[in-house]
PDB file of N, CA and C in Angstrom:
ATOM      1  N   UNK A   1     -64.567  29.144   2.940  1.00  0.00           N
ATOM      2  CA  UNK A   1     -65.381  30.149   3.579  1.00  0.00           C
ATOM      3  C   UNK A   1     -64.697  31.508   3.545  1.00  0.00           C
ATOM      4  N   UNK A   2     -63.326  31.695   3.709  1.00  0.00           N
ATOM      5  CA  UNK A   2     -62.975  32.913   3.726  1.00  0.00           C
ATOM      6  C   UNK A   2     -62.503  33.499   2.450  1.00  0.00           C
ATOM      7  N   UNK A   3     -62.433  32.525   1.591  1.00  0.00           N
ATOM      8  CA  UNK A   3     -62.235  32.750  -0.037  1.00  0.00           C
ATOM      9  C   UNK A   3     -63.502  33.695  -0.434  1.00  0.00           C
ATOM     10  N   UNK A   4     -64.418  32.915   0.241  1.00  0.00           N
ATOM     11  CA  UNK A   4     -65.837  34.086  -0.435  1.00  0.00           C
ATOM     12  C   UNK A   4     -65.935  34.782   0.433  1.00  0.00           C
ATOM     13  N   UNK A   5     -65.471  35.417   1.577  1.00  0.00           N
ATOM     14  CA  UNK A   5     -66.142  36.612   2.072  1.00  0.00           C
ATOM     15  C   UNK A   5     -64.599  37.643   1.758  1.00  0.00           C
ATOM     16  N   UNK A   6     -63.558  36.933   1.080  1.00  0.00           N
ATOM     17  CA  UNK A   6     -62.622  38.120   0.418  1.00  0.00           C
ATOM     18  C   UNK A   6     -63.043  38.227  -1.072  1.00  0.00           C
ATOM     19  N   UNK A   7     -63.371  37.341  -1.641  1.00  0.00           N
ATOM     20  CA  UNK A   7     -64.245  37.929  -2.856  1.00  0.00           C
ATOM     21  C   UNK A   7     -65.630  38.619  -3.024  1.00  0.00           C
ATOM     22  N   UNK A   8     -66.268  38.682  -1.956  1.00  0.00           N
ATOM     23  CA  UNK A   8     -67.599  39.141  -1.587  1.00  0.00           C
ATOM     24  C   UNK A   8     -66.840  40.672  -1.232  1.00  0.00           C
ATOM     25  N   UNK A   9     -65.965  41.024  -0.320  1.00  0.00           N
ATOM     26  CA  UNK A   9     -65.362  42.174   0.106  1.00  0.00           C
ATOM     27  C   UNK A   9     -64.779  43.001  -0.610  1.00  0.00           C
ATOM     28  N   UNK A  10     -64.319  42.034  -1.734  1.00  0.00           N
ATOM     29  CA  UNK A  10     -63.450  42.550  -3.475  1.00  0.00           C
ATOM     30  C   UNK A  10     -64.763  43.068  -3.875  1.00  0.00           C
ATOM     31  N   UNK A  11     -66.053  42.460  -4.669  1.00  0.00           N
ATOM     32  CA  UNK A  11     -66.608  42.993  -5.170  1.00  0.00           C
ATOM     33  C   UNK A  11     -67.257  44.113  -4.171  1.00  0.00           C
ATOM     34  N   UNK A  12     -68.139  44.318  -3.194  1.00  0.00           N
ATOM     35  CA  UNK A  12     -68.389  45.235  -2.695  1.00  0.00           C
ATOM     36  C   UNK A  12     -67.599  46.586  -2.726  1.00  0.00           C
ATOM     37  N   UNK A  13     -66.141  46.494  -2.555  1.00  0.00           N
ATOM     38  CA  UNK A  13     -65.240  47.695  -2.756  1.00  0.00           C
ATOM     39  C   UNK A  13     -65.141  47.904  -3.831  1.00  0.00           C
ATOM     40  N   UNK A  14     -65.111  47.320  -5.288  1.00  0.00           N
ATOM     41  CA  UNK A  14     -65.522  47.784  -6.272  1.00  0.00           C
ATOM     42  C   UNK A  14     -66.408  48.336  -6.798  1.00  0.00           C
ATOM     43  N   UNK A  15     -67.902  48.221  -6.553  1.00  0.00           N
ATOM     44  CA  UNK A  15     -69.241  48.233  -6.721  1.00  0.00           C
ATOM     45  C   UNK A  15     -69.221  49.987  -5.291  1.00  0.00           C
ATOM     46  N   UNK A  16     -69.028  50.082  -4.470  1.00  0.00           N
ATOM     47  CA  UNK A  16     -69.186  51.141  -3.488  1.00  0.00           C
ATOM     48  C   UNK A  16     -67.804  52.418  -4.142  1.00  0.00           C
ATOM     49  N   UNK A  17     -66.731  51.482  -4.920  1.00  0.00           N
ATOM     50  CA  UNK A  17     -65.663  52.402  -5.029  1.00  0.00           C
ATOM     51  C   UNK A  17     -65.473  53.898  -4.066  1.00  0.00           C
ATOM     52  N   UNK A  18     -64.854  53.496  -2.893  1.00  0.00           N
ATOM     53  CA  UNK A  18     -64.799  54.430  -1.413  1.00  0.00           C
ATOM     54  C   UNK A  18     -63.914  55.210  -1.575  1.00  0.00           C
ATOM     55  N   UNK A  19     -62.630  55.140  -2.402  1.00  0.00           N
ATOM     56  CA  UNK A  19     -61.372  56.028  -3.049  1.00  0.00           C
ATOM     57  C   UNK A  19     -62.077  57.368  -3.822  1.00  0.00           C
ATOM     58  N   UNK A  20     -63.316  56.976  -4.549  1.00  0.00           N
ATOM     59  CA  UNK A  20     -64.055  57.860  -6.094  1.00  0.00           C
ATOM     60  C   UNK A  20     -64.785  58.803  -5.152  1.00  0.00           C
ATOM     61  N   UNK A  21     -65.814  57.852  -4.632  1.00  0.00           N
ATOM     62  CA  UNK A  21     -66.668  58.741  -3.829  1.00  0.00           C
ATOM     63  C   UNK A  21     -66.259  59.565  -2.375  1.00  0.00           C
ATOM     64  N   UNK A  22     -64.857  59.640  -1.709  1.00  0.00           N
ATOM     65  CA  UNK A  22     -64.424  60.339  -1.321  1.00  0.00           C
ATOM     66  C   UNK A  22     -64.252  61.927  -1.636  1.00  0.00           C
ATOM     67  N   UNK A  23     -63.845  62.103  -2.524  1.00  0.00           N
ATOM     68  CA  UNK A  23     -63.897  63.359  -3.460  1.00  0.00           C
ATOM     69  C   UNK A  23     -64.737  63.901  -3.732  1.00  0.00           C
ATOM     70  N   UNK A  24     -65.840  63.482  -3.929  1.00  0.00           N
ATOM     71  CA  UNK A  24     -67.099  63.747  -4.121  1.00  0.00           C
ATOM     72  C   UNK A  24     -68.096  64.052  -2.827  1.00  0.00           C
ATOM     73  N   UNK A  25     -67.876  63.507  -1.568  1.00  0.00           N
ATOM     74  CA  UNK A  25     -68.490  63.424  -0.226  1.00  0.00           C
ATOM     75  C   UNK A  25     -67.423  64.915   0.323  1.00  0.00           C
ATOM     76  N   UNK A  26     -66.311  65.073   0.301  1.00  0.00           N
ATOM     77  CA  UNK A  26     -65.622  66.062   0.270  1.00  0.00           C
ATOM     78  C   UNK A  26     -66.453  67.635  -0.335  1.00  0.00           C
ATOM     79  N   UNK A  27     -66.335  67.434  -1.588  1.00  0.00           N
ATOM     80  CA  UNK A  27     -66.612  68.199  -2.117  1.00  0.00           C
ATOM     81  C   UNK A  27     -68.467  69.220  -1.737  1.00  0.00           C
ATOM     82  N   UNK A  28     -69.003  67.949  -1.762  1.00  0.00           N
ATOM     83  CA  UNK A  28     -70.600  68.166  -1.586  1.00  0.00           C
ATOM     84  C   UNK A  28     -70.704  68.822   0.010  1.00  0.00           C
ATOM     85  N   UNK A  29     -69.525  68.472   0.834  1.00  0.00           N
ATOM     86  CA  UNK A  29     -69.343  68.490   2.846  1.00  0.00           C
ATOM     87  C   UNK A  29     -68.673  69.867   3.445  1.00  0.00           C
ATOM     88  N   UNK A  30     -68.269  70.386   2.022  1.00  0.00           N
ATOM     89  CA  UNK A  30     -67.367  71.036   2.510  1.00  0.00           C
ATOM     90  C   UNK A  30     -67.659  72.319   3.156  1.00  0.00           C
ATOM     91  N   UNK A  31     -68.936  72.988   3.259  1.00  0.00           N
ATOM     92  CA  UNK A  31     -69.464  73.951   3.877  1.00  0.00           C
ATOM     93  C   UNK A  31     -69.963  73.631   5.398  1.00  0.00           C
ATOM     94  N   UNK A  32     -69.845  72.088   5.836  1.00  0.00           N
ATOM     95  CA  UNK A  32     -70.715  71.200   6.950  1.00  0.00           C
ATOM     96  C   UNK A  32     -69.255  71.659   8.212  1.00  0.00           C
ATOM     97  N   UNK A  33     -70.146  71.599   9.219  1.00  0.00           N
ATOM     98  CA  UNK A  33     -68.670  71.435  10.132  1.00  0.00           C
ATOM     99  C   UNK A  33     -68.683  69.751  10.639  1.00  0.00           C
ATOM    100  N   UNK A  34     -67.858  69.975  11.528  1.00  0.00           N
ATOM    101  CA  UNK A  34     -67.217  68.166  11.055  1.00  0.00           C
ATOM    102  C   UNK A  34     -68.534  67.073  11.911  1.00  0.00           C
ATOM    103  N   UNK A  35     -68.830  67.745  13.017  1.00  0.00           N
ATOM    104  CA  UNK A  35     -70.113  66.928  13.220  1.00  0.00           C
ATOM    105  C   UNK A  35     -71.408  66.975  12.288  1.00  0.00           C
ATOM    106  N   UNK A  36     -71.501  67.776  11.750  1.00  0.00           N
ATOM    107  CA  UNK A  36     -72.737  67.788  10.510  1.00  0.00           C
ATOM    108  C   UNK A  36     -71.971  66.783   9.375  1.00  0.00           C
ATOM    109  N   UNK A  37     -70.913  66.727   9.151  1.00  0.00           N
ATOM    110  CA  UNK A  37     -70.356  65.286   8.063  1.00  0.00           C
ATOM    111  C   UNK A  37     -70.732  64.459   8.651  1.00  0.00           C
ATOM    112  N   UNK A  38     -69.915  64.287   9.839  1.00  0.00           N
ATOM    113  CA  UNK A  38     -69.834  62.995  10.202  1.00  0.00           C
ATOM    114  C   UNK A  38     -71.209  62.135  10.451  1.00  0.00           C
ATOM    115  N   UNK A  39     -72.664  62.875  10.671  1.00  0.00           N
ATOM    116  CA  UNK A  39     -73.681  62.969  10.859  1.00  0.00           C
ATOM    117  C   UNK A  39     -73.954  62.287   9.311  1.00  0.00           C
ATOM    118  N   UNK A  40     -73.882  63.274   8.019  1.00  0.00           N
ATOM    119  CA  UNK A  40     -73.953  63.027   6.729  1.00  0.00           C
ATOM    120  C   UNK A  40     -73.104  61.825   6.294  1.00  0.00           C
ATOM    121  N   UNK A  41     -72.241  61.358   6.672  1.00  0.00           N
ATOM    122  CA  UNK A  41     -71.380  60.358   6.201  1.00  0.00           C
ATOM    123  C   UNK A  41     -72.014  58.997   6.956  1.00  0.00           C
ATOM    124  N   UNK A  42     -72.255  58.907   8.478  1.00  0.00           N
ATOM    125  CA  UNK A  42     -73.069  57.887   8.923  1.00  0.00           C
ATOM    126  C   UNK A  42     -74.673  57.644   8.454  1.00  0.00           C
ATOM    127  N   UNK A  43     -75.148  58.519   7.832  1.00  0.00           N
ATOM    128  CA  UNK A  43     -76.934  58.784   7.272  1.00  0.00           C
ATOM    129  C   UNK A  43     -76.148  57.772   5.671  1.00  0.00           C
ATOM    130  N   UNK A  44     -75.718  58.340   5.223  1.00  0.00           N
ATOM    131  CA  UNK A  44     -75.180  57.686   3.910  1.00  0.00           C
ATOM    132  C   UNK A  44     -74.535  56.438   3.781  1.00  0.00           C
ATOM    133  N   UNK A  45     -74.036  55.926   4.443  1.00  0.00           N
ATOM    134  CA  UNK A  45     -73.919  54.258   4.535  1.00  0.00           C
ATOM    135  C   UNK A  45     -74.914  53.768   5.428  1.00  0.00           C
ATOM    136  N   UNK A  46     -75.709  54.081   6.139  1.00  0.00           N
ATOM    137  CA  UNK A  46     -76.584  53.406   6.602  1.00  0.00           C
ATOM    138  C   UNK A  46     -78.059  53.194   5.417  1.00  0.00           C
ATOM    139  N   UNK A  47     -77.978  53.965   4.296  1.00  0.00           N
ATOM    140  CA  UNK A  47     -78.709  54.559   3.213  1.00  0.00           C
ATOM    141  C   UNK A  47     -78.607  53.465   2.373  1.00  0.00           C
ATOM    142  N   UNK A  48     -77.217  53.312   1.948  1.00  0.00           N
ATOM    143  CA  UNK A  48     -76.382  52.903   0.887  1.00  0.00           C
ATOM    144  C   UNK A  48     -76.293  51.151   1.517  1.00  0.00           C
ATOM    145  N   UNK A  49     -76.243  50.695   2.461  1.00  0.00           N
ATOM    146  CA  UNK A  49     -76.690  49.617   2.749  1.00  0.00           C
ATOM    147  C   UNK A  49     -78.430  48.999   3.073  1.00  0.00           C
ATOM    148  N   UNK A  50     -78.721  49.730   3.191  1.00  0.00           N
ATOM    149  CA  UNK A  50     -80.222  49.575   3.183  1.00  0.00           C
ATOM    150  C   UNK A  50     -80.593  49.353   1.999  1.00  0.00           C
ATOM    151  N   UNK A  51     -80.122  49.687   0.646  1.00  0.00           N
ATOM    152  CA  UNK A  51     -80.192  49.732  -0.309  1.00  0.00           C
ATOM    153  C   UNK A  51     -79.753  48.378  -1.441  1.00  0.00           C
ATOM    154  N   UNK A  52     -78.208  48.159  -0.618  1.00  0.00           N
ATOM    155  CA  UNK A  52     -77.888  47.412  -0.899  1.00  0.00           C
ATOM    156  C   UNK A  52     -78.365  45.694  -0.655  1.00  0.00           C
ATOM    157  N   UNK A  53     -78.851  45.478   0.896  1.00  0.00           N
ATOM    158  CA  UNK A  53     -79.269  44.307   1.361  1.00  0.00           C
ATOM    159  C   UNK A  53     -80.468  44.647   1.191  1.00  0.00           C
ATOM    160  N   UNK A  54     -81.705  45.362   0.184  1.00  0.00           N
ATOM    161  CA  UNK A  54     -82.837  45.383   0.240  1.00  0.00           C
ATOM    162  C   UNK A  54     -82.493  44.983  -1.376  1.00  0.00           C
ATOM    163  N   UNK A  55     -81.901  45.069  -2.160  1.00  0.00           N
ATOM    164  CA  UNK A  55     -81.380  44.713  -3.155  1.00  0.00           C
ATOM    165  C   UNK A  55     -80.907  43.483  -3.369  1.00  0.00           C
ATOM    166  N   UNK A  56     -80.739  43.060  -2.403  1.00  0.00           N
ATOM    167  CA  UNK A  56     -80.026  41.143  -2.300  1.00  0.00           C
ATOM    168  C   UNK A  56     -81.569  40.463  -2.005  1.00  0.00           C
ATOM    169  N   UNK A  57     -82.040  40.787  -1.483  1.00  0.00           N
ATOM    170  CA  UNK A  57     -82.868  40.527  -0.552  1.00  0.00           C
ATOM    171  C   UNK A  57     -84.239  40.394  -1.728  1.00  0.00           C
ATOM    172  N   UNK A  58     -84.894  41.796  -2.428  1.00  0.00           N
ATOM    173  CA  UNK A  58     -85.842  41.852  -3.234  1.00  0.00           C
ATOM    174  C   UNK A  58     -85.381  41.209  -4.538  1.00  0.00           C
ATOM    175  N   UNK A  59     -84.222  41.202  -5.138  1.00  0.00           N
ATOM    176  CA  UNK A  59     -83.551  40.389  -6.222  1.00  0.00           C
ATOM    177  C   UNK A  59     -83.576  38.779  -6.320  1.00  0.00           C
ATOM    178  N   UNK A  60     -83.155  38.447  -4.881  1.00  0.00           N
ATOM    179  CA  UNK A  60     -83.025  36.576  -4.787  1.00  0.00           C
ATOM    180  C   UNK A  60     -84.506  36.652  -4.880  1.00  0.00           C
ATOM    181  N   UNK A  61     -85.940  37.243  -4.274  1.00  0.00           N
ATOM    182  CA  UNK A  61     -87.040  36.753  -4.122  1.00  0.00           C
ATOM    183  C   UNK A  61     -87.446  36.631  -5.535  1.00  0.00           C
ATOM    184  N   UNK A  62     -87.325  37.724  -6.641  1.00  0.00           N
ATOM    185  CA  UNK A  62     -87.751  37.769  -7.511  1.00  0.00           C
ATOM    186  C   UNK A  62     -87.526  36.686  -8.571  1.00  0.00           C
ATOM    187  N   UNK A  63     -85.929  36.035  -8.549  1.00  0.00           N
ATOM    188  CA  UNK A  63     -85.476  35.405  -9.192  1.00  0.00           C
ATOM    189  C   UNK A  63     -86.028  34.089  -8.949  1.00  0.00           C
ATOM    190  N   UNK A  64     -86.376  34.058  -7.483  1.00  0.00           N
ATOM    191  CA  UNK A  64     -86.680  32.185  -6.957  1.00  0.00           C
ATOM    192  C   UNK A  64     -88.315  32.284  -7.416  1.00  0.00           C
ATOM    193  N   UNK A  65     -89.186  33.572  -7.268  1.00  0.00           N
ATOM    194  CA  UNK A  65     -90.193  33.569  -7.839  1.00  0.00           C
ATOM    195  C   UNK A  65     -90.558  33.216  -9.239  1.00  0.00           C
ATOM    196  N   UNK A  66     -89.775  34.019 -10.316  1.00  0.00           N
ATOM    197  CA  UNK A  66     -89.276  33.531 -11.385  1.00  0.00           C
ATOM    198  C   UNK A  66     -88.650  32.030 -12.067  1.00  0.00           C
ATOM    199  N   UNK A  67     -88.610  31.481 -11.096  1.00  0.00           N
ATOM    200  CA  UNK A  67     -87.832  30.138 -11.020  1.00  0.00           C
ATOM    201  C   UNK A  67     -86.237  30.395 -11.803  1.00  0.00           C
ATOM    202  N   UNK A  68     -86.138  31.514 -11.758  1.00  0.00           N
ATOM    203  CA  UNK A  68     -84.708  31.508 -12.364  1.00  0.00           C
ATOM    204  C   UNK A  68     -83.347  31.297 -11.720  1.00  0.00           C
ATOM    205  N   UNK A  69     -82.290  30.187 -11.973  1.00  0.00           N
ATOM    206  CA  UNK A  69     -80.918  30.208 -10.801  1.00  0.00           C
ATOM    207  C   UNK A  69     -80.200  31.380 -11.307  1.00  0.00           C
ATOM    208  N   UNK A  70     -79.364  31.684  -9.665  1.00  0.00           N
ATOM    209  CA  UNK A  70     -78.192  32.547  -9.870  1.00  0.00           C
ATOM    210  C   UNK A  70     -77.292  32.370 -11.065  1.00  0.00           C
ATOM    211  N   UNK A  71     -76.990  31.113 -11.036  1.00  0.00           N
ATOM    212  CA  UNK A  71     -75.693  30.933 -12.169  1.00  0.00           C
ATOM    213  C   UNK A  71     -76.251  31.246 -13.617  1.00  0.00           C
ATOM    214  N   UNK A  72     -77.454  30.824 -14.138  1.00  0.00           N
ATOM    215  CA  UNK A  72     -78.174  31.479 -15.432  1.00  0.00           C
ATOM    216  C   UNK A  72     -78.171  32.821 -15.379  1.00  0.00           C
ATOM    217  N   UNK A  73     -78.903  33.866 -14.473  1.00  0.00           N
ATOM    218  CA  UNK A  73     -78.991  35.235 -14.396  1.00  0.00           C
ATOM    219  C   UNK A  73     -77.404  35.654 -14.929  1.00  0.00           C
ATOM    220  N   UNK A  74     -76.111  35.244 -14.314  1.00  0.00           N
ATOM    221  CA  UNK A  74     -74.946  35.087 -14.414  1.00  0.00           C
ATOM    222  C   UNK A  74     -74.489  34.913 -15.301  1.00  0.00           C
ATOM    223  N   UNK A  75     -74.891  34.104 -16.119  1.00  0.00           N
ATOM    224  CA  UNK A  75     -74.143  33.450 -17.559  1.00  0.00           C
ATOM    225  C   UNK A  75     -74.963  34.298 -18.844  1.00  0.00           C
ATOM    226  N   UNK A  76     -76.159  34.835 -18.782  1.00  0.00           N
ATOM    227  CA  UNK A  76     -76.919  35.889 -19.578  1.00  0.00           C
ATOM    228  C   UNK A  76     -76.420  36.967 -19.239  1.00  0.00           C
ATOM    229  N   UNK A  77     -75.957  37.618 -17.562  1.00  0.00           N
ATOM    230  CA  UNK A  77     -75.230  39.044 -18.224  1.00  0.00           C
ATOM    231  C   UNK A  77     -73.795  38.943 -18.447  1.00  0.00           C
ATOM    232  N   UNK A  78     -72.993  38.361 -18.216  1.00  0.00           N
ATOM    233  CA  UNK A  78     -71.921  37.638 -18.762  1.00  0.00           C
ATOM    234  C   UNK A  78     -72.003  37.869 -20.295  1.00  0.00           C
ATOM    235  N   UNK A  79     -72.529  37.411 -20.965  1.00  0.00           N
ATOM    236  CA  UNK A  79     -72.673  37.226 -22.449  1.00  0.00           C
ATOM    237  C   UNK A  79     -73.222  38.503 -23.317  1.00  0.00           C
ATOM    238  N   UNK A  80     -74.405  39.106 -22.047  1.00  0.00           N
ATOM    239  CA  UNK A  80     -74.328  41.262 -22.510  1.00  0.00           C
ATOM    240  C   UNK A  80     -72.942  41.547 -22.176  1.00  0.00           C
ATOM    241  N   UNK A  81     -72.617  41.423 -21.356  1.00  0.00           N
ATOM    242  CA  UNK A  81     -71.581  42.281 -20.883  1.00  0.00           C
ATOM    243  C   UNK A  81     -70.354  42.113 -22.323  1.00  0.00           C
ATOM    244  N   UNK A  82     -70.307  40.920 -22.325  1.00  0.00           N
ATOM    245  CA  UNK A  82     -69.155  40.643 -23.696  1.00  0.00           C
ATOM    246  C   UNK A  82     -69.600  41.194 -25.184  1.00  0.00           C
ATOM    247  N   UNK A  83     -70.866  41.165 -25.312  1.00  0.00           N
ATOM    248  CA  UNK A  83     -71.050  42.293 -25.976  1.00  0.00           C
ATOM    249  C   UNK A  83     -71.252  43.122 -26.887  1.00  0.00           C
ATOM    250  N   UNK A  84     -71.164  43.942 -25.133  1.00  0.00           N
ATOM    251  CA  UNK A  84     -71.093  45.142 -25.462  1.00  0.00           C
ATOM    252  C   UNK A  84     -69.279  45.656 -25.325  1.00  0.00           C
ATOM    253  N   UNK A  85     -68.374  44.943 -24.671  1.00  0.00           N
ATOM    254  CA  UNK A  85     -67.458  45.197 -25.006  1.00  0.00           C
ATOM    255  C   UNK A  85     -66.705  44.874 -26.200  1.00  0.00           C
ATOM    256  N   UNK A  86     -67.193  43.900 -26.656  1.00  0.00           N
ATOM    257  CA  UNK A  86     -67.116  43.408 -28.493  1.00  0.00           C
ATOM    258  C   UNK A  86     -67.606  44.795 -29.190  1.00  0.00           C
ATOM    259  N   UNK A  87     -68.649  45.639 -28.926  1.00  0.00           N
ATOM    260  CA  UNK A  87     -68.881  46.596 -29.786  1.00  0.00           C
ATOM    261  C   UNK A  87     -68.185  48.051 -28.982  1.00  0.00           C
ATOM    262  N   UNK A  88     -67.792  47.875 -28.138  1.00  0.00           N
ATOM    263  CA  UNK A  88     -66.909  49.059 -28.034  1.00  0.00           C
ATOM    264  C   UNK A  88     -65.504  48.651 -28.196  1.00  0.00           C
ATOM    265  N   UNK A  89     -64.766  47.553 -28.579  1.00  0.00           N
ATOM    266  CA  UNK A  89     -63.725  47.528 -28.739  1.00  0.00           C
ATOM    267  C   UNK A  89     -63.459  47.940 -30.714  1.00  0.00           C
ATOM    268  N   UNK A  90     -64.541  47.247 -31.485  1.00  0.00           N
ATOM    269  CA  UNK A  90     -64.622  47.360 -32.620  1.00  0.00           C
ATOM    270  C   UNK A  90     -65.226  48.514 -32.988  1.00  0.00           C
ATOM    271  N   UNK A  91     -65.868  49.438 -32.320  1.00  0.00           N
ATOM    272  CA  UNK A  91     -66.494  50.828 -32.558  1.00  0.00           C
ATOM    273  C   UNK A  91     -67.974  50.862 -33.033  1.00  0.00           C
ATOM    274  N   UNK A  92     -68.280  50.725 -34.321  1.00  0.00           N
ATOM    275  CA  UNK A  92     -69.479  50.403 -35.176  1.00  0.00           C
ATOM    276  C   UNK A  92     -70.084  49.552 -34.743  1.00  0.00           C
ATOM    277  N   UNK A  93     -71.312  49.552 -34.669  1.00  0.00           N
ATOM    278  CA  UNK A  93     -72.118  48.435 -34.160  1.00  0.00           C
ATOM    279  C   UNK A  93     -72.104  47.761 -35.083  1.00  0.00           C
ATOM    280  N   UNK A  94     -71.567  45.979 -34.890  1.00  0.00           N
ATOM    281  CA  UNK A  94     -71.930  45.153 -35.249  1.00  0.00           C
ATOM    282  C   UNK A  94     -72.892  44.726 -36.140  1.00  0.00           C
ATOM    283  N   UNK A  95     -72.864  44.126 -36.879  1.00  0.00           N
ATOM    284  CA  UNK A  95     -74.196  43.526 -37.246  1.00  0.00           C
ATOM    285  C   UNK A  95     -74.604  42.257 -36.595  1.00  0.00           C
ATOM    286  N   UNK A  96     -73.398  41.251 -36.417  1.00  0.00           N
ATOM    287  CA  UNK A  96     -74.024  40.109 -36.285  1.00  0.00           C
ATOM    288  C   UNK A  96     -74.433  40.584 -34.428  1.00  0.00           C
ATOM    289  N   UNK A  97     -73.481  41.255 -33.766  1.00  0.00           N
ATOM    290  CA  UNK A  97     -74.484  41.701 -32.028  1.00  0.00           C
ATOM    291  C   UNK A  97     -75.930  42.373 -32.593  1.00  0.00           C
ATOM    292  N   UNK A  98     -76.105  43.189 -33.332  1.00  0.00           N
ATOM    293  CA  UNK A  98     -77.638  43.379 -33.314  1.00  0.00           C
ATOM    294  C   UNK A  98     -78.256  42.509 -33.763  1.00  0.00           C
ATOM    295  N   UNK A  99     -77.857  41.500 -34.677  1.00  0.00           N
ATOM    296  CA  UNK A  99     -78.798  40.441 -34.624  1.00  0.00           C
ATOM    297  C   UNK A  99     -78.932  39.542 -33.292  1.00  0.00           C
ATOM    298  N   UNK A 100     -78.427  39.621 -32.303  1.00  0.00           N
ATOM    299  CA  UNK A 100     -78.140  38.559 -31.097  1.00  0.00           C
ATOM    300  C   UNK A 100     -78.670  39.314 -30.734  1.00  0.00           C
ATOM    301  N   UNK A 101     -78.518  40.776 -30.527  1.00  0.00           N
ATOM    302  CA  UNK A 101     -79.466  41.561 -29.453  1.00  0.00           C
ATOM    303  C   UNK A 101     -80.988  41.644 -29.704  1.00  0.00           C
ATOM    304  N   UNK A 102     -81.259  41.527 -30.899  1.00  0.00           N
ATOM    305  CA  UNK A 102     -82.624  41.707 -31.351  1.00  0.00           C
ATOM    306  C   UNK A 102     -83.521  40.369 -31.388  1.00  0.00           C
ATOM    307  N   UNK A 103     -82.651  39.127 -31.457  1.00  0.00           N
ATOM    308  CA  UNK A 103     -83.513  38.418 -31.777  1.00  0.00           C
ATOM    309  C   UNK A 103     -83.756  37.220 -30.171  1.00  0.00           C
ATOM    310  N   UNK A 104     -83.145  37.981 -29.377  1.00  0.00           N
ATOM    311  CA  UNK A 104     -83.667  37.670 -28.220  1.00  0.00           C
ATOM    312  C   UNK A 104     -84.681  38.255 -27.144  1.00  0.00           C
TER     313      UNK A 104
END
């Protein structure tokens, strides 16, 4: 149980990256005085999660509607994801990935 809610917590901090978008919330704030941020910074994760669990939420329905499992959805972008890093590691697009990409 706590294995997945530190890998659930891993990906979320990756996926939100809070280090990147600091700089950027900075930057965009910086004319605000600190209660108008702090105002803007609580509107924006309450945003950004709404978003997110309306996203878990409209995604699982679609998929169970679909009759499709998690672990398939999973193992198909898994296999984009590889790739497309197969064609950015080799530069030129492929031939034999555009045939995999095309003929699916």
């Amino acid at each position: 149980m706590i294995d997945k809610l530190i890998q659930d917590a891993i990906i979320i901090w990756a996926t939100i990256d809070p280090i990147g978008t600091m700089a950027v919330f900075a930057a965009l704030t910086s004319s605000l005085t600190p209660a108008d941020r702090r105002r803007t910074a609580i509107k924006a994760v309450v945003y950004a999660g709404a978003v997110l669990i309306g996203s878990i939420v409209i995604g699982q329905f679609i998929l169970s509607a679909m009759g499709i499992r998690l672990v398939s959805f999973q193992l198909g972008g898994g296999i984009i994801l590889f790739l497309f890093g197969l064609q950015m590691i080799f530069g030129a697009p492929m031939q034999c990935v555009q045939k995999i990409l095309h003929t699916s």
